[in-house]
C-alpha atoms as a PDB file:
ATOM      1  CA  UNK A   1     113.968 108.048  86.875  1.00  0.00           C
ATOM      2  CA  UNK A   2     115.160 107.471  90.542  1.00  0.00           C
ATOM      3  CA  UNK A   3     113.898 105.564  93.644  1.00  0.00           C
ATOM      4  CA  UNK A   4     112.582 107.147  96.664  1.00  0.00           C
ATOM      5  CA  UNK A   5     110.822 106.370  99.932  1.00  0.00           C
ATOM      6  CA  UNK A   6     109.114 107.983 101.959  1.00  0.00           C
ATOM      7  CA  UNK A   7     110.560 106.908 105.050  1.00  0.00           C
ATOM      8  CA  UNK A   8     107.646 107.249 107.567  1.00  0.00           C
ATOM      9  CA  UNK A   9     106.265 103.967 106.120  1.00  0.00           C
ATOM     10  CA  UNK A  10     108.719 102.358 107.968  1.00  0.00           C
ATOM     11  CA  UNK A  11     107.287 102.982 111.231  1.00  0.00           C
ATOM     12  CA  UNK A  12     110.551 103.877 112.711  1.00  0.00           C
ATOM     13  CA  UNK A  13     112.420 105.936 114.359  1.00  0.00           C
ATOM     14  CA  UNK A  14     113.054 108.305 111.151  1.00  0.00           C
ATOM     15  CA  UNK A  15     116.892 108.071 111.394  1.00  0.00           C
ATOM     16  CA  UNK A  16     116.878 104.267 111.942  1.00  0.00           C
ATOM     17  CA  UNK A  17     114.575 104.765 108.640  1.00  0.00           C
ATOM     18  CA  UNK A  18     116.926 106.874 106.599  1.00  0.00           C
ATOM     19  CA  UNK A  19     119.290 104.005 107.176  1.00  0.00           C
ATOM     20  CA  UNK A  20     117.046 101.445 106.109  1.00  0.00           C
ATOM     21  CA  UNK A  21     115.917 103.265 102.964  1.00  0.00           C
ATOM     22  CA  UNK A  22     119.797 103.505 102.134  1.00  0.00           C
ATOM     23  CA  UNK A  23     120.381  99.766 102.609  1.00  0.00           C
ATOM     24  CA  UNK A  24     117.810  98.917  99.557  1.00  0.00           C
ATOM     25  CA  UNK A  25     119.539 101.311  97.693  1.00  0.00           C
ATOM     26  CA  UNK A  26     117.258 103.799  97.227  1.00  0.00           C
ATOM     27  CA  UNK A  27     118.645 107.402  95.936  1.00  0.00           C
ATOM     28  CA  UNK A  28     116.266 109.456  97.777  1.00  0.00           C
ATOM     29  CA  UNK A  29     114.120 110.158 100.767  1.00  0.00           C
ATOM     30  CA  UNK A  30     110.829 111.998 101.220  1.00  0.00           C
ATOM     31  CA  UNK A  31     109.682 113.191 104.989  1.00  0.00           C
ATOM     32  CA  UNK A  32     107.032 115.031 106.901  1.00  0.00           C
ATOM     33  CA  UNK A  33     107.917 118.309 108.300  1.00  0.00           C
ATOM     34  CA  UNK A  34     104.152 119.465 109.249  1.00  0.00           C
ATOM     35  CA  UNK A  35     105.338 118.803 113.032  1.00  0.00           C
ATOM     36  CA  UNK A  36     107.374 116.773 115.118  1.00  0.00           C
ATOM     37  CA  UNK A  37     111.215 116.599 114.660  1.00  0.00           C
ATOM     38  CA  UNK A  38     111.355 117.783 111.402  1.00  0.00           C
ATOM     39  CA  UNK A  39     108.129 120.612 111.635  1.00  0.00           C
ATOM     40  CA  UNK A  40     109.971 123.976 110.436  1.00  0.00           C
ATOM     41  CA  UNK A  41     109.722 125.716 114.535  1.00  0.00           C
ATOM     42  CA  UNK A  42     111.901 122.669 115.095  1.00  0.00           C
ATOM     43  CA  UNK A  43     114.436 122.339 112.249  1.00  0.00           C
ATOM     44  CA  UNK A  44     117.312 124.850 113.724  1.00  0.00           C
ATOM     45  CA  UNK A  45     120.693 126.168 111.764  1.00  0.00           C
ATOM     46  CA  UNK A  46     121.977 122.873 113.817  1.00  0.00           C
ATOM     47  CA  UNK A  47     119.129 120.408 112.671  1.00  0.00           C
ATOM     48  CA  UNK A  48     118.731 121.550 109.062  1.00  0.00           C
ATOM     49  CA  UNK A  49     123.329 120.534 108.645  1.00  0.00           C
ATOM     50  CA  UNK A  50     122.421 117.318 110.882  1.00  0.00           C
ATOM     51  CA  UNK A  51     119.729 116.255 108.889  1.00  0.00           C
ATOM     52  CA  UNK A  52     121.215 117.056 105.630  1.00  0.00           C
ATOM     53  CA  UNK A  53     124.818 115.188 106.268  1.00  0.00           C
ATOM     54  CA  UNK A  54     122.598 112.052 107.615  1.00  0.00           C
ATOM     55  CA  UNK A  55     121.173 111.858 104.663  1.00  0.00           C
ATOM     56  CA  UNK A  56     124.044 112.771 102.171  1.00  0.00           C
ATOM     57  CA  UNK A  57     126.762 110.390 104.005  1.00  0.00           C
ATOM     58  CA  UNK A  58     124.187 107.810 102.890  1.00  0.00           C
ATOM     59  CA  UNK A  59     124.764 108.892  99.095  1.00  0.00           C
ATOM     60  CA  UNK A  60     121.037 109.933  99.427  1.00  0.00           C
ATOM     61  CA  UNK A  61     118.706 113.669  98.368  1.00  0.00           C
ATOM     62  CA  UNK A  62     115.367 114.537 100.104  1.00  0.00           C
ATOM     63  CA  UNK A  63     113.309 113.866  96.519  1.00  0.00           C
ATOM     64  CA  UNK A  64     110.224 116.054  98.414  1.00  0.00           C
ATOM     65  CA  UNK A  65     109.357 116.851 101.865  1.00  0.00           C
ATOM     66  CA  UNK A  66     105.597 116.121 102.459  1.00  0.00           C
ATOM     67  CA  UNK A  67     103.748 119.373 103.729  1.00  0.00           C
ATOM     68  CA  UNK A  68      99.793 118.128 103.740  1.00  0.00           C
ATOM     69  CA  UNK A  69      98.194 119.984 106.588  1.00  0.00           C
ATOM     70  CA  UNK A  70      95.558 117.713 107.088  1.00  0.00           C
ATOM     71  CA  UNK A  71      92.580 118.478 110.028  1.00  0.00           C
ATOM     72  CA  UNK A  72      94.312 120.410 112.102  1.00  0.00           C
ATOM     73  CA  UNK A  73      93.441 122.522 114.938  1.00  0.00           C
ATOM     74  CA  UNK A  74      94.516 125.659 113.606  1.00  0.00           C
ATOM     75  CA  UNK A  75      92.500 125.054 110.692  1.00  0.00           C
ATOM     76  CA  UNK A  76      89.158 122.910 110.204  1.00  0.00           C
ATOM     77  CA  UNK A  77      88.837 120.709 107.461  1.00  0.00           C
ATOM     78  CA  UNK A  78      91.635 119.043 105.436  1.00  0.00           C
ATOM     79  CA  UNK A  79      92.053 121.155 102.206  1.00  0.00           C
ATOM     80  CA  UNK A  80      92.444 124.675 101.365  1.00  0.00           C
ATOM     81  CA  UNK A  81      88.758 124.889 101.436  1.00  0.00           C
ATOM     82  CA  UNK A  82      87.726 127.389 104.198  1.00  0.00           C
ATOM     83  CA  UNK A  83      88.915 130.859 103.509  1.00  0.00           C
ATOM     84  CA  UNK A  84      89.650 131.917 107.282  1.00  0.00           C
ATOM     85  CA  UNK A  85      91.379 128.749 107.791  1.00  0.00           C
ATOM     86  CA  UNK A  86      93.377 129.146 104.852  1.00  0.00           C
ATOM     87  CA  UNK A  87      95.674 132.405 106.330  1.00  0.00           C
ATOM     88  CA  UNK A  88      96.965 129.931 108.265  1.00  0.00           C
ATOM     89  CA  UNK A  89      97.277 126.942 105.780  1.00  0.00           C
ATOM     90  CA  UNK A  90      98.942 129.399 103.442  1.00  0.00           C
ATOM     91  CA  UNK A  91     101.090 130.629 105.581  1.00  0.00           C
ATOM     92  CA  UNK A  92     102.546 127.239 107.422  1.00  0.00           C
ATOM     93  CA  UNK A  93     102.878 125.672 103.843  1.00  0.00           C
ATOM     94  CA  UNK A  94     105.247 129.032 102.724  1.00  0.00           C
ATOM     95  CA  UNK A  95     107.423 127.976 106.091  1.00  0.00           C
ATOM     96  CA  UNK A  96     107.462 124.514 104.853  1.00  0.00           C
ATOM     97  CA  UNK A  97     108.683 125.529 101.439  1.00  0.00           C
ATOM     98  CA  UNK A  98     111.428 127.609 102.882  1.00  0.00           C
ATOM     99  CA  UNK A  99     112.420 124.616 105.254  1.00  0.00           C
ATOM    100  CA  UNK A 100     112.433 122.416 102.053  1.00  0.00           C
ATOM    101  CA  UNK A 101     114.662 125.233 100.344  1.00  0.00           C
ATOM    102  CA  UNK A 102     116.830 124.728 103.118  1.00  0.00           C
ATOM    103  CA  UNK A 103     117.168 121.033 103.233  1.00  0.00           C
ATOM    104  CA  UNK A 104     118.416 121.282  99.274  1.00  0.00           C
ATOM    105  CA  UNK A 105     114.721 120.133  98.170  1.00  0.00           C
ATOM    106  CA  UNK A 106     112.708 122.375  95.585  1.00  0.00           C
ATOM    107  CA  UNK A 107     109.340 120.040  96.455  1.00  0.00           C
ATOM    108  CA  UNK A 108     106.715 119.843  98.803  1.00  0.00           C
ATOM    109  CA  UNK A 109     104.029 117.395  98.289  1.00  0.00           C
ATOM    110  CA  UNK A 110     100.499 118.180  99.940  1.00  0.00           C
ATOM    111  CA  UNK A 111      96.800 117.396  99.242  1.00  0.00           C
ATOM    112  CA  UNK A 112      94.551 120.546  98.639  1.00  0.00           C
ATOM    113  CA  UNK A 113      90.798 119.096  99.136  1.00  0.00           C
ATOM    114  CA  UNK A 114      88.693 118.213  96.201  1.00  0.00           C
ATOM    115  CA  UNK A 115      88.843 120.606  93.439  1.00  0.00           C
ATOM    116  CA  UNK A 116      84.911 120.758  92.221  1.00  0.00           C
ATOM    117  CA  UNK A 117      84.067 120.795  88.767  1.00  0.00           C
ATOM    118  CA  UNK A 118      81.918 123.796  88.212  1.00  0.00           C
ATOM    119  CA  UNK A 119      82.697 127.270  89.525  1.00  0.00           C
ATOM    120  CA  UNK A 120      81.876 128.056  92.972  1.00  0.00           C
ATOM    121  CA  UNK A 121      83.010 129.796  95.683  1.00  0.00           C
ATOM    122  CA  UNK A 122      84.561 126.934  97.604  1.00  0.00           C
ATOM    123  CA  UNK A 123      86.647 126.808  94.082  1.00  0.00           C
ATOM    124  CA  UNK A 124      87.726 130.528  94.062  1.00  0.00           C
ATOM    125  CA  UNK A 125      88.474 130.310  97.656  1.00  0.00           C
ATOM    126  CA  UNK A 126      90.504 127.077  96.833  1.00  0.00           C
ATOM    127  CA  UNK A 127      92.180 129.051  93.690  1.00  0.00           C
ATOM    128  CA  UNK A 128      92.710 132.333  95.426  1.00  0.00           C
ATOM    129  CA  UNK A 129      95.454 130.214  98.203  1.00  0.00           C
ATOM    130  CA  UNK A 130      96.393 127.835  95.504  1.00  0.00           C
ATOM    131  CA  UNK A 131      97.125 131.222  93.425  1.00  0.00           C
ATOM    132  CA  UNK A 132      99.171 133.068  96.404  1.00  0.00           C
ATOM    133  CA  UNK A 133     101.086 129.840  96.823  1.00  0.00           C
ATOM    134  CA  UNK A 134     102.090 129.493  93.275  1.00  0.00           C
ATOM    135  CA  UNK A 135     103.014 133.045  92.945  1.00  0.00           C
ATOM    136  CA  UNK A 136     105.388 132.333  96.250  1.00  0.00           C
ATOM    137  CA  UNK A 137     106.984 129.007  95.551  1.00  0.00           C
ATOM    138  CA  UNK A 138     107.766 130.531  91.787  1.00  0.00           C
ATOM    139  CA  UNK A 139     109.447 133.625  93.413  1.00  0.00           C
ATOM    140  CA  UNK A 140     112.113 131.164  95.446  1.00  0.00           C
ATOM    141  CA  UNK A 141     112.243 128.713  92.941  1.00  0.00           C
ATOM    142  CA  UNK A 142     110.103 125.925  94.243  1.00  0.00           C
ATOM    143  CA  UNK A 143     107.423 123.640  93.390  1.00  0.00           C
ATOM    144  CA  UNK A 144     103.913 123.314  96.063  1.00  0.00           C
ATOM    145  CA  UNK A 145     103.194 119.992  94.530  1.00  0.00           C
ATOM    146  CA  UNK A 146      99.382 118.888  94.626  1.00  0.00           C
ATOM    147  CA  UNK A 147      98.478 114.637  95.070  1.00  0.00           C
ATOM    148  CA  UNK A 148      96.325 113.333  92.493  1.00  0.00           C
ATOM    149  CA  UNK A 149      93.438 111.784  93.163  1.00  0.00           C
ATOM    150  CA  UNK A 150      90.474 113.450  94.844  1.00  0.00           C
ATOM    151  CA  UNK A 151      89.276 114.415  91.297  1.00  0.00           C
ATOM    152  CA  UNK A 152      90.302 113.533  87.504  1.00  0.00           C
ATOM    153  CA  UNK A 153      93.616 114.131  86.274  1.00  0.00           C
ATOM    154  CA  UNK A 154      92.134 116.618  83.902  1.00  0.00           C
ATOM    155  CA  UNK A 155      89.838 118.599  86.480  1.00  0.00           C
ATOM    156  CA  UNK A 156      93.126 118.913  88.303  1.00  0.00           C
ATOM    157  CA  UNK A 157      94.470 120.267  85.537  1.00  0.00           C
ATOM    158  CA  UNK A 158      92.099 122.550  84.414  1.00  0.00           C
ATOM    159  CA  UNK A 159      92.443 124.010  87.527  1.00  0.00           C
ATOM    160  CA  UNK A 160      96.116 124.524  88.068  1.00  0.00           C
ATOM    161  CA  UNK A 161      95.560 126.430  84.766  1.00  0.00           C
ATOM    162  CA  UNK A 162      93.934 128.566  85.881  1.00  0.00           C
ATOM    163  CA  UNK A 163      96.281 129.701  88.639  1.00  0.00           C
ATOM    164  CA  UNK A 164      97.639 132.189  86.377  1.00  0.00           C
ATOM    165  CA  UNK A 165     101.743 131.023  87.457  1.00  0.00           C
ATOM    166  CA  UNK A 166     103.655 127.315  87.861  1.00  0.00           C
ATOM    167  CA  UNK A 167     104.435 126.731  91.140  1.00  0.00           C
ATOM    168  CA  UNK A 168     101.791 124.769  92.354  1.00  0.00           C
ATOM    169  CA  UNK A 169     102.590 121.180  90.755  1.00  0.00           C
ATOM    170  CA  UNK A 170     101.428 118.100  90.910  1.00  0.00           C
ATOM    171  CA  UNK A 171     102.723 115.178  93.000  1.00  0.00           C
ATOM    172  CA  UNK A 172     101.370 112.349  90.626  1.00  0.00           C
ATOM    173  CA  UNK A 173     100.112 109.276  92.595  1.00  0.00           C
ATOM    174  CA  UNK A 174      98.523 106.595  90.124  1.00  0.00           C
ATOM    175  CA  UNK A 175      96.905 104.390  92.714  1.00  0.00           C
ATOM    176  CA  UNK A 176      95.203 107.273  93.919  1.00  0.00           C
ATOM    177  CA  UNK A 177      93.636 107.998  90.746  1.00  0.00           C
ATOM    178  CA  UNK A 178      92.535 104.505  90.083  1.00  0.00           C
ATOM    179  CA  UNK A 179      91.470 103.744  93.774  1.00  0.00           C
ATOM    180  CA  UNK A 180      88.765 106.977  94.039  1.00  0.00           C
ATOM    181  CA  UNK A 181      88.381 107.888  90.939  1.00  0.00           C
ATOM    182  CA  UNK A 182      88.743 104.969  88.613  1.00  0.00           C
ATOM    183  CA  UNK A 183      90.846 107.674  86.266  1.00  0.00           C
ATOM    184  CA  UNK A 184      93.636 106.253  83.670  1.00  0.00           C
ATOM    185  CA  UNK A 185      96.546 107.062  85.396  1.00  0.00           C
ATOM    186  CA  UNK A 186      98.400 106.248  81.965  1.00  0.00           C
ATOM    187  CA  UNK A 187      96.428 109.109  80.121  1.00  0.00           C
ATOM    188  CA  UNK A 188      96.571 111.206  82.621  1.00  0.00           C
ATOM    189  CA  UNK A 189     100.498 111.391  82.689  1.00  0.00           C
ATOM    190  CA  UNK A 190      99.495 112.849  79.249  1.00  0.00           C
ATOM    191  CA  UNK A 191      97.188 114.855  80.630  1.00  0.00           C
ATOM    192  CA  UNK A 192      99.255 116.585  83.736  1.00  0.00           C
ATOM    193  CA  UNK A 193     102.673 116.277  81.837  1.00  0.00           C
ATOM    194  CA  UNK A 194     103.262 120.343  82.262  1.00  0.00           C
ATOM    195  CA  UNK A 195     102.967 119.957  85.562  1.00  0.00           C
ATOM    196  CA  UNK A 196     104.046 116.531  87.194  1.00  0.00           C
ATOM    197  CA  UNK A 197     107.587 116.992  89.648  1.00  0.00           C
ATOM    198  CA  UNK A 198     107.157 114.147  91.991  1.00  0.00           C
ATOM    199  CA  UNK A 199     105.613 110.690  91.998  1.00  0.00           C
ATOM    200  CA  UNK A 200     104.197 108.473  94.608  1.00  0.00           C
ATOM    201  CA  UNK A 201     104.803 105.149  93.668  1.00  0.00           C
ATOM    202  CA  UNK A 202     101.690 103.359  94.638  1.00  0.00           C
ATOM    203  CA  UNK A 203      99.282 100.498  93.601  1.00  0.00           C
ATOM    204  CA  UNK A 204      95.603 100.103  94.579  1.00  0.00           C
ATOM    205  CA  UNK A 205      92.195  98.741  93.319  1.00  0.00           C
ATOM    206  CA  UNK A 206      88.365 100.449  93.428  1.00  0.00           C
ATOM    207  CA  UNK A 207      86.480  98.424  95.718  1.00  0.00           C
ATOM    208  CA  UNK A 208      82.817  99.570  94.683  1.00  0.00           C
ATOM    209  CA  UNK A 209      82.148 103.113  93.636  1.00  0.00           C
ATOM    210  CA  UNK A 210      78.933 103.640  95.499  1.00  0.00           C
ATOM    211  CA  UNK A 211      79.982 103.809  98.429  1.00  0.00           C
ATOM    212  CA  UNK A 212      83.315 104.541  97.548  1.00  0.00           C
ATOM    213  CA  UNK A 213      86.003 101.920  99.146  1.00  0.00           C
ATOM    214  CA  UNK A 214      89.246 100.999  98.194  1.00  0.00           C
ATOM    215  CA  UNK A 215      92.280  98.226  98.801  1.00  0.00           C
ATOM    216  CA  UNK A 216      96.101  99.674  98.867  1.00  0.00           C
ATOM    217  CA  UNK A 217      97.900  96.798  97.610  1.00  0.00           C
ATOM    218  CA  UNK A 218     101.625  95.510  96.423  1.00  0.00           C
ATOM    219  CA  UNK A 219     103.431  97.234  93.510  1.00  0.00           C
ATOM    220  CA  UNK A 220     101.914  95.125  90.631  1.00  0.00           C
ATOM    221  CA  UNK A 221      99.322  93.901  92.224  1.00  0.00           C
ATOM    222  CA  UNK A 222      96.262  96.621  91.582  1.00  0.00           C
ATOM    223  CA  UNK A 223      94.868  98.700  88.574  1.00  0.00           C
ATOM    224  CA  UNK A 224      98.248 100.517  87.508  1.00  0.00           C
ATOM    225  CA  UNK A 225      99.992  99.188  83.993  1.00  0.00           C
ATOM    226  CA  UNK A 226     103.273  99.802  85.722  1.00  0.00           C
ATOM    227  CA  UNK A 227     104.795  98.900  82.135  1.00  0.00           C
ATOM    228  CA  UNK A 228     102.675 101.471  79.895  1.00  0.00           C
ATOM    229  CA  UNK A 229     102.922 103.922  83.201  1.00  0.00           C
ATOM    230  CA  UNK A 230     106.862 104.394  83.295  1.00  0.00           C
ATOM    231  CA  UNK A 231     106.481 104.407  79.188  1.00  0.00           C
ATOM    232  CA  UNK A 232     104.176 107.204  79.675  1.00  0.00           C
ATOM    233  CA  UNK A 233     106.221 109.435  82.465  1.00  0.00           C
ATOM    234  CA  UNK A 234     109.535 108.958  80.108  1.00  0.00           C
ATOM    235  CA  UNK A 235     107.838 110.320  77.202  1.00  0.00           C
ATOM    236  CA  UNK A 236     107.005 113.701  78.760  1.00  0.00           C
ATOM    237  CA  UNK A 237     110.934 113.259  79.681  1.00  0.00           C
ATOM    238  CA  UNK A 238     109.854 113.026  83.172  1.00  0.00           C
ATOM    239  CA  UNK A 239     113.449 111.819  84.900  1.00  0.00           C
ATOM    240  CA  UNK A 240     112.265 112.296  88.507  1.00  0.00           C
ATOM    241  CA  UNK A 241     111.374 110.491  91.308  1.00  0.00           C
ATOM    242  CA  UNK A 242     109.471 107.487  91.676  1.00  0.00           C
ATOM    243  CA  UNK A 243     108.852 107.393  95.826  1.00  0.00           C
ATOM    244  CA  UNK A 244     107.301 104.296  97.426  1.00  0.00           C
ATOM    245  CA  UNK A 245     104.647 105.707  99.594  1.00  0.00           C
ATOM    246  CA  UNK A 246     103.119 102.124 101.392  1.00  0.00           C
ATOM    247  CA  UNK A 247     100.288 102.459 104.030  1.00  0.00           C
ATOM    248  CA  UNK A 248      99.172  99.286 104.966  1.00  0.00           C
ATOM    249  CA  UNK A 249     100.585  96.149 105.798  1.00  0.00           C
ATOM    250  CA  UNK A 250     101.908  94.317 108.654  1.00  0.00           C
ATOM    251  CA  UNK A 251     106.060  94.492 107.260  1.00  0.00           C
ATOM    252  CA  UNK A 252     106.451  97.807 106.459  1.00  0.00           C
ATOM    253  CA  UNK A 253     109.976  97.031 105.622  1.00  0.00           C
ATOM    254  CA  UNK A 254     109.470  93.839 103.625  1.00  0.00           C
ATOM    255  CA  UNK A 255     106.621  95.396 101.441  1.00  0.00           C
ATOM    256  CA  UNK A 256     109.000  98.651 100.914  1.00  0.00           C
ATOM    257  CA  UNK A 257     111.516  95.867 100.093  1.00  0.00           C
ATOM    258  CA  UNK A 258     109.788  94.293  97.575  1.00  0.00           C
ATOM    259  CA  UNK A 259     108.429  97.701  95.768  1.00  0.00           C
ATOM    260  CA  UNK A 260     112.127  98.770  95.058  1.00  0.00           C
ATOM    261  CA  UNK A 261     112.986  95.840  93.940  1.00  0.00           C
ATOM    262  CA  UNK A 262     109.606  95.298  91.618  1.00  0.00           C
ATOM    263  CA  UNK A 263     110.529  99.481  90.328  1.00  0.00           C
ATOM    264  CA  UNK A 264     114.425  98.314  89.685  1.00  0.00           C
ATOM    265  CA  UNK A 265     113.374  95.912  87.809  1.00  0.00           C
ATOM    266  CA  UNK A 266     110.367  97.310  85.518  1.00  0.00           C
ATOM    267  CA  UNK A 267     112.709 100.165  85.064  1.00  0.00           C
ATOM    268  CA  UNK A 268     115.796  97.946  83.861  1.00  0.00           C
ATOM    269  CA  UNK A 269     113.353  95.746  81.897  1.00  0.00           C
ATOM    270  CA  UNK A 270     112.070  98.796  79.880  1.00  0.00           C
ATOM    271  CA  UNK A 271     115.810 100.342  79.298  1.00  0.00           C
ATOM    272  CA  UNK A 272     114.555 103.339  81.391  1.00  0.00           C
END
């Protein structure tokens, strides 16, 4: 397994961050491209060699470029939930795959709205994009990877069975999982291990339920067994990435700091 970090939890200028991210010796990088510098309208033949010898001359890979949509004008709501909305969503998230293709990255990470768990329509119109996108990131060899959380590891996978093709993924965050859903995020390695490419590596506790509210905290320092965790991703032979995603905090830097050094360590601890 290798280290990553997404490098807008630096708060930086994001080539100042690449060069940060480099300096704790981290293998790989993971970036927004949904707008700004890096949105795919942006990202010329120029940008796209620019971007790509930045980050190689720092002996670094993009390990997933983040595509999640969120509310956006073009497109009420923040999943693919609304069926006009989602021509669109579809179609800006098959850019963003190509603009991954380009920068030498088969993943893009996004969050698709909460899957519900009986059959509806808001579920067929969810499955119906979900489906078209699978279909397209299969045909040019790429993964449209899906963050856990919103709903159990095993609803989520229920569903991406159902898609009917593999290229919509998961992006496995564990903090997620235990933070809104109070879901094992050991079992559910288990459970998702067909269809886990990415990782956010993230900790986090369940405030109260009812109402829901939750507490980001330090790697080691919430609900995941980090230990029983990395056990679990090895045994599906998961050798991927393992990318500090950190959203709080007043030292972006410093808590980044500490999470690769808490992952290098776990990792080398466990012989993984």
């Amino acid at each position: 397994m290798k280290i990553g970090v997404l490098i807008e939890g630096f708060r930086l200028d994001l080539k100042e961050a690449v060069a940060r991210a480099a300096a704790l010796g981290v293998e790989g990088i993971q970036a927004y491209a949904v707008d700004g510098e890096l949105a795919p309208e942006n990202m010329t033949d120029a940008k796209i060699r620019e971007w790509l010898d930045l980050v190689k001359s720092h002996g670094m890979v993009f390990s997933a470029i983040c595509g999640d949509l969120g509310a956006t004008p073009e497109a009420v709501g923040s999943g693919f939930e609304i069926a006009e909305a989602n021509k669109w969503r579809v179609q800006r998230s098959k850019e963003i795959m190509d603009l991954a293709k380009r920068l030498e990255c088969d993943v893009v990470t996004t969050h698709i709205g909460t899957v519900p768990a009986e059959e509806c329509k808001k579920k067929e119109i969810m499955r119906t994009a979900c489906r078209e996108l699978a279909l397209y990131a299969d045909s040019i060899g790429s993964y449209f990877a899906v963050e856990t959380g919103p709903e159990s590891a095993a609803l989520l996978g229920e569903f991406l069975d159902s898609l009917g093709a593999k290229g919509v993924r998961v992006n496995y965050d564990p903090a997620n999982l235990v933070m809104v859903v109070a879901d094992d995020p050991v079992a559910g390695v288990h459970t998702l291990s067909d269809y886990i490419v990415h990782t956010h590596a993230k900790d986090g506790i369940q405030l109260s339920a009812k109402p829901l509210q939750w507490q980001e905290v330090p790697l080691g320092q919430g609900g995941v067994n980090w230990d029983e965790y990395l056990k679990a991703l090895n045994s599906i032979g998961f050798d991927g990435f393992l990318t500090i995603e950190r959203e709080v905090g007043d030292n972006p830097e410093a808590d980044i700091k500490l999470a690769v050094e808490f992952l290098k360590e776990r990792l080398a601890v466990l012989g993984l």
